[in-house]
PDB file of N, CA and C in Angstrom:
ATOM      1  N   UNK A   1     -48.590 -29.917   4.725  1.00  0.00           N
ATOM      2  CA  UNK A   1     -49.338 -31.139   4.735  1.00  0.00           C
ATOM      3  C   UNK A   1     -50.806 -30.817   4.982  1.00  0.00           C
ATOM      4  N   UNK A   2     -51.660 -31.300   4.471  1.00  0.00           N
ATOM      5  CA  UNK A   2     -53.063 -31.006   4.249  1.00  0.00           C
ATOM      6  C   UNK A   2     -53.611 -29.735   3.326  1.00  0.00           C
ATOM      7  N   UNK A   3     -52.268 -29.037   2.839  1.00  0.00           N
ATOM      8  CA  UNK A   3     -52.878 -28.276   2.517  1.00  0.00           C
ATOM      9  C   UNK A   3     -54.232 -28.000   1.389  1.00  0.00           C
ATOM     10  N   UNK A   4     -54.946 -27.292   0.868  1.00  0.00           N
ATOM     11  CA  UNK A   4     -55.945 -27.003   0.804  1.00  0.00           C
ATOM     12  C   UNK A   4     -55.223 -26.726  -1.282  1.00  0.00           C
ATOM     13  N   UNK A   5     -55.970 -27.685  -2.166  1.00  0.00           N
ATOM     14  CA  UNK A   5     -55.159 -27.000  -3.598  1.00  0.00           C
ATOM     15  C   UNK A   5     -56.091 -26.627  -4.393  1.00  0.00           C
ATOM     16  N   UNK A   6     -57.725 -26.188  -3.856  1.00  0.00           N
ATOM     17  CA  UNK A   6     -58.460 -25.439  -4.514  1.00  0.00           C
ATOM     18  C   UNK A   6     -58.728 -24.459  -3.906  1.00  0.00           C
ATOM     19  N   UNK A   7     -58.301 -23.393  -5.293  1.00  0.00           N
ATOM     20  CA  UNK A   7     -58.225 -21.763  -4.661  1.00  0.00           C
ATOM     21  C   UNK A   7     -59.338 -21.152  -4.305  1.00  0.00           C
ATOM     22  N   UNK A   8     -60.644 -21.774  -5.030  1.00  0.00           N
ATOM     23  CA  UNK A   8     -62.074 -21.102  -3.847  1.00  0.00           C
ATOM     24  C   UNK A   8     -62.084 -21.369  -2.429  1.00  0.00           C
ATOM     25  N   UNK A   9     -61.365 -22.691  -1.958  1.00  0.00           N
ATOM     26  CA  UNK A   9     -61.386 -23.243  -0.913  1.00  0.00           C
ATOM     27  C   UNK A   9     -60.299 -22.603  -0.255  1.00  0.00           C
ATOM     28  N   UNK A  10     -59.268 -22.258  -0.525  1.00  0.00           N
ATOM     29  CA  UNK A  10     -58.082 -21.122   0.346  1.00  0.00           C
ATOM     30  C   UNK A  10     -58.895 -20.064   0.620  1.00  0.00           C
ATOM     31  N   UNK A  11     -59.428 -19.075  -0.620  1.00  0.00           N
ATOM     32  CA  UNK A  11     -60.389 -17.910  -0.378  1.00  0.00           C
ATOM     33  C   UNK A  11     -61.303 -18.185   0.323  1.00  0.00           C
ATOM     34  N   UNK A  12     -62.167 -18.735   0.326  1.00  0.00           N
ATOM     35  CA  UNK A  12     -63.319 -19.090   1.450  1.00  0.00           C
ATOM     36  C   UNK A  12     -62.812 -19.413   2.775  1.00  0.00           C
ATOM     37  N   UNK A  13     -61.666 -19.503   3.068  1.00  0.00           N
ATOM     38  CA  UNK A  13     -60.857 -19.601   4.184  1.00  0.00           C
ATOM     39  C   UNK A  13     -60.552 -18.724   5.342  1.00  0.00           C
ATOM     40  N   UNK A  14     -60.169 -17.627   3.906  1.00  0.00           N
ATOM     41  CA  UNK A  14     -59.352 -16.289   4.334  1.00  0.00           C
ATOM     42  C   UNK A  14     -60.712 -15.488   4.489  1.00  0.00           C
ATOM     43  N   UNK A  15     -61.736 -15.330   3.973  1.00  0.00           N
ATOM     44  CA  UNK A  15     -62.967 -14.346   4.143  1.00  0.00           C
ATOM     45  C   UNK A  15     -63.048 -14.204   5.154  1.00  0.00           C
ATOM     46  N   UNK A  16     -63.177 -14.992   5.972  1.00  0.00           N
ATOM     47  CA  UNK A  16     -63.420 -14.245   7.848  1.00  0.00           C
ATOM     48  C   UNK A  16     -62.231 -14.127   8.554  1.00  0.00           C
ATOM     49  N   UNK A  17     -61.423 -13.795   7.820  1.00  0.00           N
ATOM     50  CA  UNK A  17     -59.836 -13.585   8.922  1.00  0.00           C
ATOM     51  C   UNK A  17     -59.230 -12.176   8.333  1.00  0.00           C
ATOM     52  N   UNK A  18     -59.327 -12.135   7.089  1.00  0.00           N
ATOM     53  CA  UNK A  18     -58.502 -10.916   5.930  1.00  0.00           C
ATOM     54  C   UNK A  18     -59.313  -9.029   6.705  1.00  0.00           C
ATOM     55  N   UNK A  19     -60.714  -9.404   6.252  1.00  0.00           N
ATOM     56  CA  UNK A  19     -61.481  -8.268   6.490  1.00  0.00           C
ATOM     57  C   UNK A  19     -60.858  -7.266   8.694  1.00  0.00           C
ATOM     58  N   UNK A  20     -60.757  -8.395   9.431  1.00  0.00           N
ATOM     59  CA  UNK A  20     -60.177  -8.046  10.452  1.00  0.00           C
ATOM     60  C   UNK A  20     -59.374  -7.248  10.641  1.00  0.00           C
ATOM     61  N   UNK A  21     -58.044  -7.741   9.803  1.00  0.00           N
ATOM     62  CA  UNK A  21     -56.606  -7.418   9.394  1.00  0.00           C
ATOM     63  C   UNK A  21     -56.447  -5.981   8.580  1.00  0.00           C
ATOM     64  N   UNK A  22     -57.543  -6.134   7.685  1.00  0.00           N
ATOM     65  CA  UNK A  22     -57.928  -4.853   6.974  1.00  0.00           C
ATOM     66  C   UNK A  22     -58.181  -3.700   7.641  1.00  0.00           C
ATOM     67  N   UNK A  23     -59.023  -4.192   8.708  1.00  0.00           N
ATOM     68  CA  UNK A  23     -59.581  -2.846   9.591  1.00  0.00           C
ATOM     69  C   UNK A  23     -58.255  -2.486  10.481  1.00  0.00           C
ATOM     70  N   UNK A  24     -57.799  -3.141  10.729  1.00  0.00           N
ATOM     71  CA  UNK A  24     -56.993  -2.682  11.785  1.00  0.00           C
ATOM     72  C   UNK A  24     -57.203  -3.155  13.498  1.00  0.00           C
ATOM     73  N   UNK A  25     -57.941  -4.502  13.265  1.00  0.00           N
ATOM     74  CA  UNK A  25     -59.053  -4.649  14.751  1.00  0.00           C
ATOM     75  C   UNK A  25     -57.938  -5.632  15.139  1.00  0.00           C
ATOM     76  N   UNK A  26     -57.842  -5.558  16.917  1.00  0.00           N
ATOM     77  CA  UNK A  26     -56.718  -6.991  17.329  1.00  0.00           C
ATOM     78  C   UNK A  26     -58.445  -8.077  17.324  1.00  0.00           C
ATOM     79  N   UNK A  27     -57.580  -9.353  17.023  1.00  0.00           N
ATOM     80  CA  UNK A  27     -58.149 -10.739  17.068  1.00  0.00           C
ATOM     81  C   UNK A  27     -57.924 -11.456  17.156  1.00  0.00           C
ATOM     82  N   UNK A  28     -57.912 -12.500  17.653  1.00  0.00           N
ATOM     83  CA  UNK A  28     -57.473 -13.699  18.135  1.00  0.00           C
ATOM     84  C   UNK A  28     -58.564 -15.070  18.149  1.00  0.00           C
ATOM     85  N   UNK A  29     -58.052 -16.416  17.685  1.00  0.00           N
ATOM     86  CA  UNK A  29     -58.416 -17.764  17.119  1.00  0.00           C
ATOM     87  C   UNK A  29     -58.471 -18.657  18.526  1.00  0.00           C
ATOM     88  N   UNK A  30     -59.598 -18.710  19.133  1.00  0.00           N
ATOM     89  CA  UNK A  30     -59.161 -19.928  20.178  1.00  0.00           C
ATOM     90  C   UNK A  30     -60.087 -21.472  19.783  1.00  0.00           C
ATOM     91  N   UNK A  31     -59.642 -22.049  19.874  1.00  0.00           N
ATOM     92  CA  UNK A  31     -60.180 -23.192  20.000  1.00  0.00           C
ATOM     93  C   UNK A  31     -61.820 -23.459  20.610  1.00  0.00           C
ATOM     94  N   UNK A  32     -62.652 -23.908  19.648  1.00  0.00           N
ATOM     95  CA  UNK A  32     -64.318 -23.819  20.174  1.00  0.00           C
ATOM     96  C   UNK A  32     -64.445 -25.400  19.985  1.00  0.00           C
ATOM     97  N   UNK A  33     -64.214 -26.356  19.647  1.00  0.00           N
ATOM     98  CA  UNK A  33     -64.998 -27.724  19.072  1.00  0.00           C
ATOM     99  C   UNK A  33     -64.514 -28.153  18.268  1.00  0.00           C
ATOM    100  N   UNK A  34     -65.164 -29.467  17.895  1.00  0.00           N
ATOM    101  CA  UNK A  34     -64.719 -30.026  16.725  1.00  0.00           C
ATOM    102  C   UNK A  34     -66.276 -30.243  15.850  1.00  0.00           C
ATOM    103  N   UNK A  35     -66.242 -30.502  14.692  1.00  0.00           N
ATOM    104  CA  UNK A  35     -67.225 -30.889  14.109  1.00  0.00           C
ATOM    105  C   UNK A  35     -67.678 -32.267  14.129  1.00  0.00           C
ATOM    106  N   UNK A  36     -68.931 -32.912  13.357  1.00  0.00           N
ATOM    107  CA  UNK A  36     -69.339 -34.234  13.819  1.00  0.00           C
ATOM    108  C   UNK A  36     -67.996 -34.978  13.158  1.00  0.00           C
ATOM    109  N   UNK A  37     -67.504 -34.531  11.941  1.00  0.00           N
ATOM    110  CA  UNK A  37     -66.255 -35.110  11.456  1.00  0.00           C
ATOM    111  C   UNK A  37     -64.939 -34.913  11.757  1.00  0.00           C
ATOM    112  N   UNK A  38     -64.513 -34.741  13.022  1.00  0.00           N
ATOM    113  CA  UNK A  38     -63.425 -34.433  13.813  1.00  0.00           C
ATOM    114  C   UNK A  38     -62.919 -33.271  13.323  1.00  0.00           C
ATOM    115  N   UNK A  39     -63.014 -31.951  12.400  1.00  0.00           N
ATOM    116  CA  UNK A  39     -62.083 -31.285  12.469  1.00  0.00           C
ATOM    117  C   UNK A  39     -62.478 -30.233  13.317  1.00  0.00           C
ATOM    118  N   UNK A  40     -61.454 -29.532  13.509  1.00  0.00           N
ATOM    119  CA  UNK A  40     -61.145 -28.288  15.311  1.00  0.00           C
ATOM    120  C   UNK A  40     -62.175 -27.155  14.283  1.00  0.00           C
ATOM    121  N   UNK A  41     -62.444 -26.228  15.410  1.00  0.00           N
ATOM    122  CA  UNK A  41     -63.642 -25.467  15.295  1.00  0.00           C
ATOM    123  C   UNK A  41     -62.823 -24.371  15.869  1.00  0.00           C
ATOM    124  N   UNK A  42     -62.796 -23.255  15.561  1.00  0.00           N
ATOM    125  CA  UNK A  42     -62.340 -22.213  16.071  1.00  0.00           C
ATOM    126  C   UNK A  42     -63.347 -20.726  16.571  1.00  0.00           C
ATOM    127  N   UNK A  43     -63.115 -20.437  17.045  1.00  0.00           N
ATOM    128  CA  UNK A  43     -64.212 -18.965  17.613  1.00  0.00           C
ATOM    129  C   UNK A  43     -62.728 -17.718  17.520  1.00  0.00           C
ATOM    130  N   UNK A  44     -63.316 -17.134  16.646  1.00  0.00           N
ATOM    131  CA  UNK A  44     -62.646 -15.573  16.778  1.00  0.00           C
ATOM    132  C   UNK A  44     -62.973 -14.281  17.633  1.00  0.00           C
ATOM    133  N   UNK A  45     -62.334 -14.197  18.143  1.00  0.00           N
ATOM    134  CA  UNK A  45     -62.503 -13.079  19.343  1.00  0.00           C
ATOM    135  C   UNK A  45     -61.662 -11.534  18.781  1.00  0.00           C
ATOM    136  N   UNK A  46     -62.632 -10.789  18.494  1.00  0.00           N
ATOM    137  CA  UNK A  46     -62.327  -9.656  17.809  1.00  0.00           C
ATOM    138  C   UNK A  46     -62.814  -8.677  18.381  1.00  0.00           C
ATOM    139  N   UNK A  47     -61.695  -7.239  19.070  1.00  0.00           N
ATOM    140  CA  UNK A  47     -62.337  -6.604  19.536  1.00  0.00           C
ATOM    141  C   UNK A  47     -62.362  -4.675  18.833  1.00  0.00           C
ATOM    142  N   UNK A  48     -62.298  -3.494  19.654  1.00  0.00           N
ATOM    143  CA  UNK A  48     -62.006  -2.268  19.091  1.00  0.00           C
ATOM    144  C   UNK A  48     -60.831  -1.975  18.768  1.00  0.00           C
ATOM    145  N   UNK A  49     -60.432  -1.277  18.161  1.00  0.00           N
ATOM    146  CA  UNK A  49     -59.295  -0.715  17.602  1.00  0.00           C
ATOM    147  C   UNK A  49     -57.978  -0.537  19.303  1.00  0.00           C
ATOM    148  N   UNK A  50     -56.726  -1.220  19.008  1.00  0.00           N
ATOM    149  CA  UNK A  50     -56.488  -0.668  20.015  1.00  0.00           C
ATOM    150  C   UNK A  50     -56.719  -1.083  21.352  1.00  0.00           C
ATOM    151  N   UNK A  51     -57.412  -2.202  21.494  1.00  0.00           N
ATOM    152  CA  UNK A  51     -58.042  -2.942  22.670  1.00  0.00           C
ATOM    153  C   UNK A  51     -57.448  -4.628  22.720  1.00  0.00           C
ATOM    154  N   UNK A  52     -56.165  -4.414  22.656  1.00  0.00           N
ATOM    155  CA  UNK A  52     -56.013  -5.750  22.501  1.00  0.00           C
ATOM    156  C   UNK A  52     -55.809  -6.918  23.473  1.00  0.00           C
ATOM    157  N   UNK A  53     -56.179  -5.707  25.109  1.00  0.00           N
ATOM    158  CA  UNK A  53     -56.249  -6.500  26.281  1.00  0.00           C
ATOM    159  C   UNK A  53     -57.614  -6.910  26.586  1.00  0.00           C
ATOM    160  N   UNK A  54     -58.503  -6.164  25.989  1.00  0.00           N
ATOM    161  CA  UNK A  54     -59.755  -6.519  25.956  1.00  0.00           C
ATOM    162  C   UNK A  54     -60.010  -8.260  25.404  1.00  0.00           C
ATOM    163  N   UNK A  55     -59.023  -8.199  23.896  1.00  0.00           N
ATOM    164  CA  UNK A  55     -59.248  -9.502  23.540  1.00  0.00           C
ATOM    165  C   UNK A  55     -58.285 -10.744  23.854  1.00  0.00           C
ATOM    166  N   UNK A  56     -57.360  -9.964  24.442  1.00  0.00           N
ATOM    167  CA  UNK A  56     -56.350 -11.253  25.233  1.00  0.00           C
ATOM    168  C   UNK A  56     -57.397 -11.652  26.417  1.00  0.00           C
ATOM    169  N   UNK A  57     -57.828 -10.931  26.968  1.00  0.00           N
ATOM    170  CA  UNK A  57     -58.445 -11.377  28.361  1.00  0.00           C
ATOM    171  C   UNK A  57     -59.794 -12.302  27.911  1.00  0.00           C
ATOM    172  N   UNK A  58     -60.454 -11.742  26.713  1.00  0.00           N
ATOM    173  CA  UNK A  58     -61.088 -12.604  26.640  1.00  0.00           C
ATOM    174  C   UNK A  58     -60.967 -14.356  26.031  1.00  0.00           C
ATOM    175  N   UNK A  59     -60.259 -13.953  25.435  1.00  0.00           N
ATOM    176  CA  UNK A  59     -59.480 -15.323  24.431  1.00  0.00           C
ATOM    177  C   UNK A  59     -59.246 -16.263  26.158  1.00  0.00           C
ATOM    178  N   UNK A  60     -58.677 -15.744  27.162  1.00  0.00           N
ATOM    179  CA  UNK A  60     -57.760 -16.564  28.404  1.00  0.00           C
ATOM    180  C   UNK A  60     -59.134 -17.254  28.752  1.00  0.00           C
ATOM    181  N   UNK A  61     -60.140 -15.805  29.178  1.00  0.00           N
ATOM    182  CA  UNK A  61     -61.325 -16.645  30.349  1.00  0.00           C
ATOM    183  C   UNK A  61     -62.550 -18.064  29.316  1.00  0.00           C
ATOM    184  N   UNK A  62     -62.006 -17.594  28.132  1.00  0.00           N
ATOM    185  CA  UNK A  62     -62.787 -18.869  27.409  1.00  0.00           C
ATOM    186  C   UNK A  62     -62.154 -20.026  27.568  1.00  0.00           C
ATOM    187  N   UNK A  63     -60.594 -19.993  27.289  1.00  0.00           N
ATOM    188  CA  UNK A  63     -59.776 -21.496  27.288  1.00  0.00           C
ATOM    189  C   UNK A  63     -60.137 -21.593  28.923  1.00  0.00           C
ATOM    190  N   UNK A  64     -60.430 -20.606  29.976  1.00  0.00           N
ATOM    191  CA  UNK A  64     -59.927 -20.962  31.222  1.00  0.00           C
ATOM    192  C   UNK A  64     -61.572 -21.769  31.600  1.00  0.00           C
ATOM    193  N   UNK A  65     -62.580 -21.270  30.983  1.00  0.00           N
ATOM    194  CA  UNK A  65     -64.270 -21.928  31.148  1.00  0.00           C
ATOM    195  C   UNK A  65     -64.152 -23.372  30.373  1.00  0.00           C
ATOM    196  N   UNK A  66     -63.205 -23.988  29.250  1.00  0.00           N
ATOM    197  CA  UNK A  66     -63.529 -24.679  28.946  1.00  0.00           C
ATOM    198  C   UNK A  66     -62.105 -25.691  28.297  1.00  0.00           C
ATOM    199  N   UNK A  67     -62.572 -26.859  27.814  1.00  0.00           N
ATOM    200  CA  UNK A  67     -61.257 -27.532  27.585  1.00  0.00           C
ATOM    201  C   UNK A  67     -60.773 -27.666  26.433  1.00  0.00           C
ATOM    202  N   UNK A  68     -61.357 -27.014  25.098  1.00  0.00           N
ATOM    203  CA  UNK A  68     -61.059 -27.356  24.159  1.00  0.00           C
ATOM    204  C   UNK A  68     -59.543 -27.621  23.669  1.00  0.00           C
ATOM    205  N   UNK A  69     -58.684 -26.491  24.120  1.00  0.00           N
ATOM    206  CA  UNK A  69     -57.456 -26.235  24.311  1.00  0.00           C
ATOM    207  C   UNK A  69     -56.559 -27.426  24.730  1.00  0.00           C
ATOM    208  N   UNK A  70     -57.240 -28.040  25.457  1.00  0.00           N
ATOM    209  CA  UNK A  70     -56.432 -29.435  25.294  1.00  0.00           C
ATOM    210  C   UNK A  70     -56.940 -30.464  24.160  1.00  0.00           C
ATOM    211  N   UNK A  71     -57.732 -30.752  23.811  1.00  0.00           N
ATOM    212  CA  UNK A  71     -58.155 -31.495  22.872  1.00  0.00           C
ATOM    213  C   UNK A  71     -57.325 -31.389  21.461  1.00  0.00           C
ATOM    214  N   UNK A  72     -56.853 -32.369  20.877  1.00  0.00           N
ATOM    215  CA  UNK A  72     -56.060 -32.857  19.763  1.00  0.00           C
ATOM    216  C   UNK A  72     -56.524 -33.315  18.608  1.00  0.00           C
ATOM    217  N   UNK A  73     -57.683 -33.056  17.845  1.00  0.00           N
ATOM    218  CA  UNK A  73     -58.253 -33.877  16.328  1.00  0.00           C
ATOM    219  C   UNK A  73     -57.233 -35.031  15.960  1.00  0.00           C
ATOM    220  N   UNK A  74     -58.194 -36.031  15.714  1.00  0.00           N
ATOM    221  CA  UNK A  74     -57.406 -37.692  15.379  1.00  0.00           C
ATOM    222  C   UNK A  74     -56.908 -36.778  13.615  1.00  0.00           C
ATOM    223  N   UNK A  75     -55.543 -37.622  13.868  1.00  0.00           N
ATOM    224  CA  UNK A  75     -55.131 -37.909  12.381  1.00  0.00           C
ATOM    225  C   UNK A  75     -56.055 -39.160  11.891  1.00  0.00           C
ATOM    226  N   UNK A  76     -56.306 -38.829  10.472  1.00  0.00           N
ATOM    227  CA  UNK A  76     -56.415 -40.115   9.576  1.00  0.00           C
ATOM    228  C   UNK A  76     -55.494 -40.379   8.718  1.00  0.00           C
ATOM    229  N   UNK A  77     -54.811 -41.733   8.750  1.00  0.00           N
ATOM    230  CA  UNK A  77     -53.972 -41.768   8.224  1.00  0.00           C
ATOM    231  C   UNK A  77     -54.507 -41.876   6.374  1.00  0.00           C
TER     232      UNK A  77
END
């Protein structure tokens, strides 16, 4: 549901998530905002090869500084 059925718009999606995956880097998606038009905002937390407590810990102390993580974007029906 919602999905996305223009394929520049899937690709333009995947550009900042694929290249990560490629390298081999741990990363992780937490919740940053929403935009002026309600949709969720995400911040990627990407760290060295191999460091993936580096980026768990950081991913925690951001949800733990702030509330986004609870926040829910309105459906439109």
């Amino acid at each position: 549901m919602g999905e996305k059925e223009d394929p520049l718009s899937m690709y333009l999606n995947d550009v900042f998530t694929i290249p990560v995956n490629l390298a081999g880097l741990p990363g992780v998606s937490v919740p940053a905002g929403f935009t002026k038009g309600g949709l969720p905002v995400g911040l990627q937390v990407i760290g060295k090869a191999f460091d993936e407590a580096a980026v768990l810990r950081t991913a925690k102390a951001y949800e733990g500084a702030t509330e986004w993580h609870k926040r829910k974007p309105e459906l439109v029906a």
